[in-house]
Protein backbone atom coordinates (compact mmCIF):
# COMPACT_ATOMS: atom_id res chain seq x y z
CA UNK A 1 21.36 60.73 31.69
CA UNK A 2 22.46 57.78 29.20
CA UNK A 3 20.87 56.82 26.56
CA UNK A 4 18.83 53.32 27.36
CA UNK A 5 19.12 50.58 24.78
CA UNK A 6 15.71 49.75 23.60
CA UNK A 7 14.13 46.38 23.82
CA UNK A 8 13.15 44.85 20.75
CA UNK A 9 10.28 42.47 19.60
CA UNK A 10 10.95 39.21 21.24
CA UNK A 11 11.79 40.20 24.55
CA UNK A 12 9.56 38.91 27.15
CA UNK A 13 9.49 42.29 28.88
CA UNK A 14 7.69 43.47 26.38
CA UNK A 15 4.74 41.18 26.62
CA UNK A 16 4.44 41.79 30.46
CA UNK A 17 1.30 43.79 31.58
CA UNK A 18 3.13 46.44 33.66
CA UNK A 19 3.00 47.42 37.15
CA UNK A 20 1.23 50.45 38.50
CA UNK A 21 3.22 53.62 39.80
CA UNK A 22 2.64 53.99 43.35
CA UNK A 23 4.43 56.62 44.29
CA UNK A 24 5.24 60.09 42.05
CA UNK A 25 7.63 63.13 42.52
CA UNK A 26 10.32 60.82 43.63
CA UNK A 27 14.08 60.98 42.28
CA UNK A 28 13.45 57.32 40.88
CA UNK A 29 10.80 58.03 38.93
CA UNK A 30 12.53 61.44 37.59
CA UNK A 31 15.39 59.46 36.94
CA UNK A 32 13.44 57.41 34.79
CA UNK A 33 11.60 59.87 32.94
CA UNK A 34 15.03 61.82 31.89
CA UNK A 35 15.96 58.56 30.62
CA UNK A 36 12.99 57.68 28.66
CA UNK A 37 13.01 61.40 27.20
CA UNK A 38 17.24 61.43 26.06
CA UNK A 39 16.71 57.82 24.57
CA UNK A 40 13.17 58.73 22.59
CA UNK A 41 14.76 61.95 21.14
CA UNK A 42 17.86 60.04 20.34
CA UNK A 43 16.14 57.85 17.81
CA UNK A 44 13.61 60.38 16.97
CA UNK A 45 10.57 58.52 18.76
CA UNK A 46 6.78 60.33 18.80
CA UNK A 47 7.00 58.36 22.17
CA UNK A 48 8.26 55.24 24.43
CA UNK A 49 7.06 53.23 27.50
CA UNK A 50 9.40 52.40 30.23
CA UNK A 51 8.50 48.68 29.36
CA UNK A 52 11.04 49.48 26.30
CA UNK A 53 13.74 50.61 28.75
CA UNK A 54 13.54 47.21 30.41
CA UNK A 55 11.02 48.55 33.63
CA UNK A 56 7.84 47.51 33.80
CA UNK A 57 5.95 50.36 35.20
CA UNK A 58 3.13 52.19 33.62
CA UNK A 59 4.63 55.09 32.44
CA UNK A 60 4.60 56.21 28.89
CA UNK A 61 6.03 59.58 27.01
CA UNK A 62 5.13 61.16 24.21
CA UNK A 63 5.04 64.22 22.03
CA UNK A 64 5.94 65.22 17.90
CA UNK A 65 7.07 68.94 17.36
CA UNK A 66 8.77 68.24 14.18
CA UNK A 67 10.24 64.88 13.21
CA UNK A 68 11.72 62.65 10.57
CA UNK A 69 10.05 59.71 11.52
CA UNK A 70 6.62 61.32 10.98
CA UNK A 71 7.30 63.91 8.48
CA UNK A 72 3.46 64.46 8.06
CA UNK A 73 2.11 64.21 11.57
CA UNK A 74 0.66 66.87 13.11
CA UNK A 75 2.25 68.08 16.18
CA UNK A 76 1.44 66.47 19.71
CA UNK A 77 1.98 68.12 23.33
CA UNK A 78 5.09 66.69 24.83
CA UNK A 79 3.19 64.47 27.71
CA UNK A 80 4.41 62.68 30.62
CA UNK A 81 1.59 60.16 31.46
CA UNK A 82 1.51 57.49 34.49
CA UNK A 83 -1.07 55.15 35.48
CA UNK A 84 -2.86 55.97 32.34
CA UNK A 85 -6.58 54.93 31.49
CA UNK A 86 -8.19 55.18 28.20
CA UNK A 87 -11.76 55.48 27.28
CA UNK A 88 -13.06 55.47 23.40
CA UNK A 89 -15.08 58.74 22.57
CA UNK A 90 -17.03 56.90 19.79
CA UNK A 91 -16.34 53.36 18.03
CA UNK A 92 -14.68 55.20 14.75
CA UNK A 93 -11.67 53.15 14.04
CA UNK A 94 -9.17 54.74 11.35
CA UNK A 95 -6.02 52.87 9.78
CA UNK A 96 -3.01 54.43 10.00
CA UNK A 97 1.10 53.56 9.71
CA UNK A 98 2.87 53.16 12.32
CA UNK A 99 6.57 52.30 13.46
CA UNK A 100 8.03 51.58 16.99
CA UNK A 101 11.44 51.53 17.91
CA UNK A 102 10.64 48.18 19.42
CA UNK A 103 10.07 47.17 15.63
CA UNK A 104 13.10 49.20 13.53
CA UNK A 105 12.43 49.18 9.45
CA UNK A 106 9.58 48.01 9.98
CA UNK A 107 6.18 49.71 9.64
CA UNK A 108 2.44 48.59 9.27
CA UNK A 109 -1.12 49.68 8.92
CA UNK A 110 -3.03 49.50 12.58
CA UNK A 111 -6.75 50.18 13.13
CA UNK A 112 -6.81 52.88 16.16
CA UNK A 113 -9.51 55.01 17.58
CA UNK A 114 -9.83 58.20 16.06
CA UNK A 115 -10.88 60.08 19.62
CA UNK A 116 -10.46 59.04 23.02
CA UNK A 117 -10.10 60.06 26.24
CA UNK A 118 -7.29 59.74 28.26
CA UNK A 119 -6.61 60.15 32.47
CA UNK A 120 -3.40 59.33 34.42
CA UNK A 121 -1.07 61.46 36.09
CA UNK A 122 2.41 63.45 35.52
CA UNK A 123 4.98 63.00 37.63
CA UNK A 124 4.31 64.71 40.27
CA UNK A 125 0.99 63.25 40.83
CA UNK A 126 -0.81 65.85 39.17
CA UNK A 127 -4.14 64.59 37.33
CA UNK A 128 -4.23 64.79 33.84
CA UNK A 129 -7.84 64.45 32.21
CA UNK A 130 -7.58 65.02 28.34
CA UNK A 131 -9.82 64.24 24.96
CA UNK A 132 -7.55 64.03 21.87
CA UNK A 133 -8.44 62.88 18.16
CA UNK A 134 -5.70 62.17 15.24
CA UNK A 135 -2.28 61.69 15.28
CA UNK A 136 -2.46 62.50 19.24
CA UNK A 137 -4.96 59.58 20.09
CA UNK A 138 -3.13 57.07 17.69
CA UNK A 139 0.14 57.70 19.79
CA UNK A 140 -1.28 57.72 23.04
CA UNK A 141 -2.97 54.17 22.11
CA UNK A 142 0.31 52.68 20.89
CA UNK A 143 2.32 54.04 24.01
CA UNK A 144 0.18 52.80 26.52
CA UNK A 145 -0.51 49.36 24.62
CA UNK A 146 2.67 48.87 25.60
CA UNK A 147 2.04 48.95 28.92
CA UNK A 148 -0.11 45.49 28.34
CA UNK A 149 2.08 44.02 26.42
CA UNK A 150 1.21 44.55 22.95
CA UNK A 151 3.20 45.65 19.89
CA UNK A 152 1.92 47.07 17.36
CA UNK A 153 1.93 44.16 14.55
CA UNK A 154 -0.36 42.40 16.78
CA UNK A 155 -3.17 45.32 16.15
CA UNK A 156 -2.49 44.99 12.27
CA UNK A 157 -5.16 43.05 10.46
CA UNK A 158 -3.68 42.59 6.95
CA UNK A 159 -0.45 41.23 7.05
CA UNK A 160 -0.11 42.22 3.07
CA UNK A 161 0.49 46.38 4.89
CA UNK A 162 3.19 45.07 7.08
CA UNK A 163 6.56 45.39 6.10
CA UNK A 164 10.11 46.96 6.11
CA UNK A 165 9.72 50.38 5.46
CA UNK A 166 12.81 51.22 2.96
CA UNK A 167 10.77 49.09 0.84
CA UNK A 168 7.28 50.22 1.90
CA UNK A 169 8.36 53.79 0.67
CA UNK A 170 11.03 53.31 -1.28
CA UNK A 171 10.97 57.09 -2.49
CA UNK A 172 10.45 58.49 0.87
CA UNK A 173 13.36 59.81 2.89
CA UNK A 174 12.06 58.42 6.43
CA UNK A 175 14.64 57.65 8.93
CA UNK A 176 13.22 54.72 11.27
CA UNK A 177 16.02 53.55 13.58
């Protein structure tokens, strides 16, 4: 499957709530999902809505084995997740970095939950019913904010930790775009 340009900031489809998958296991949605996985691992995401493939559905992917982007991160199961619906374990909020390939060079400090729950469905309708903490419940809140329309810098509280990140980490070897 190609590789899908990625919306960035500034496009109105990113700001749309998305639309709820009615139907799974169907070549569409597969489609889609191959799509959203070649372009993520092309530019080294941890994940990606479909919202930043240009369709608004509510359909998110994520998943870090090892990658440049997140050199430190610890790894995440590789997750298709539709429909999803989160719930907040406890009201710990952590800061933490974070990029988006929405928002290239760029990355900023965003309060998250440290656990939460998470339900939806893969893509062949199968329920998925998980608790996750760390790295894994910081991703799976940025994905799926997506799916309401929010990017990242509009979690991040101090503008003074926003900012490009070859200058953020000017030592650092990260590759964000």
């Amino acid at each position: 499957m190609p590789i899908k340009p990625v919306l960035r900031m500034g496009d109105s489809v990113l700001l749309q709530k998305a639309l709820p998958v009615e139907k799974f296991d169907t070549l569409e949605l597969h489609a889609l999902i191959q799509d959203m996985e070649d372009t993520m691992e092309a530019m080294n995401g941890a994940g990606i809505a479909a919202p930043q493939i240009g369709v608004s559905l509510r359909v998110v992917i994520f998943g870090v084995g090892s990658n440049p982007r997140y050199p430190d991160a610890e790894q995440v199961p590789y997750t298709v997740l539709i429909n999803p619906v989160l719930y907040k374990v406890d009201d710990e909020l952590e800061g933490g970095w974070e990029g988006c390939l929405s928002v290239p060079g760029m990355r900023g400090i965003v309060p998250r939950f440290t656990k939460l729950r998470y339900t939806g469905f893969d893509q062949y309708g199968t329920p998925i019913d998980r608790e996750v903490s760390g790295f894994h419940a910081r991703v799976v809140q940025h994905e799926c904010d997506h799916l309401d329309g929010i990017l990242y810098p509009m979690r991040i509280e101090d503008m003074r930790t926003f900012g490009f990140t070859d200058v953020l980490f000017p030592d650092m070897d990260i590759a964000d775009d």
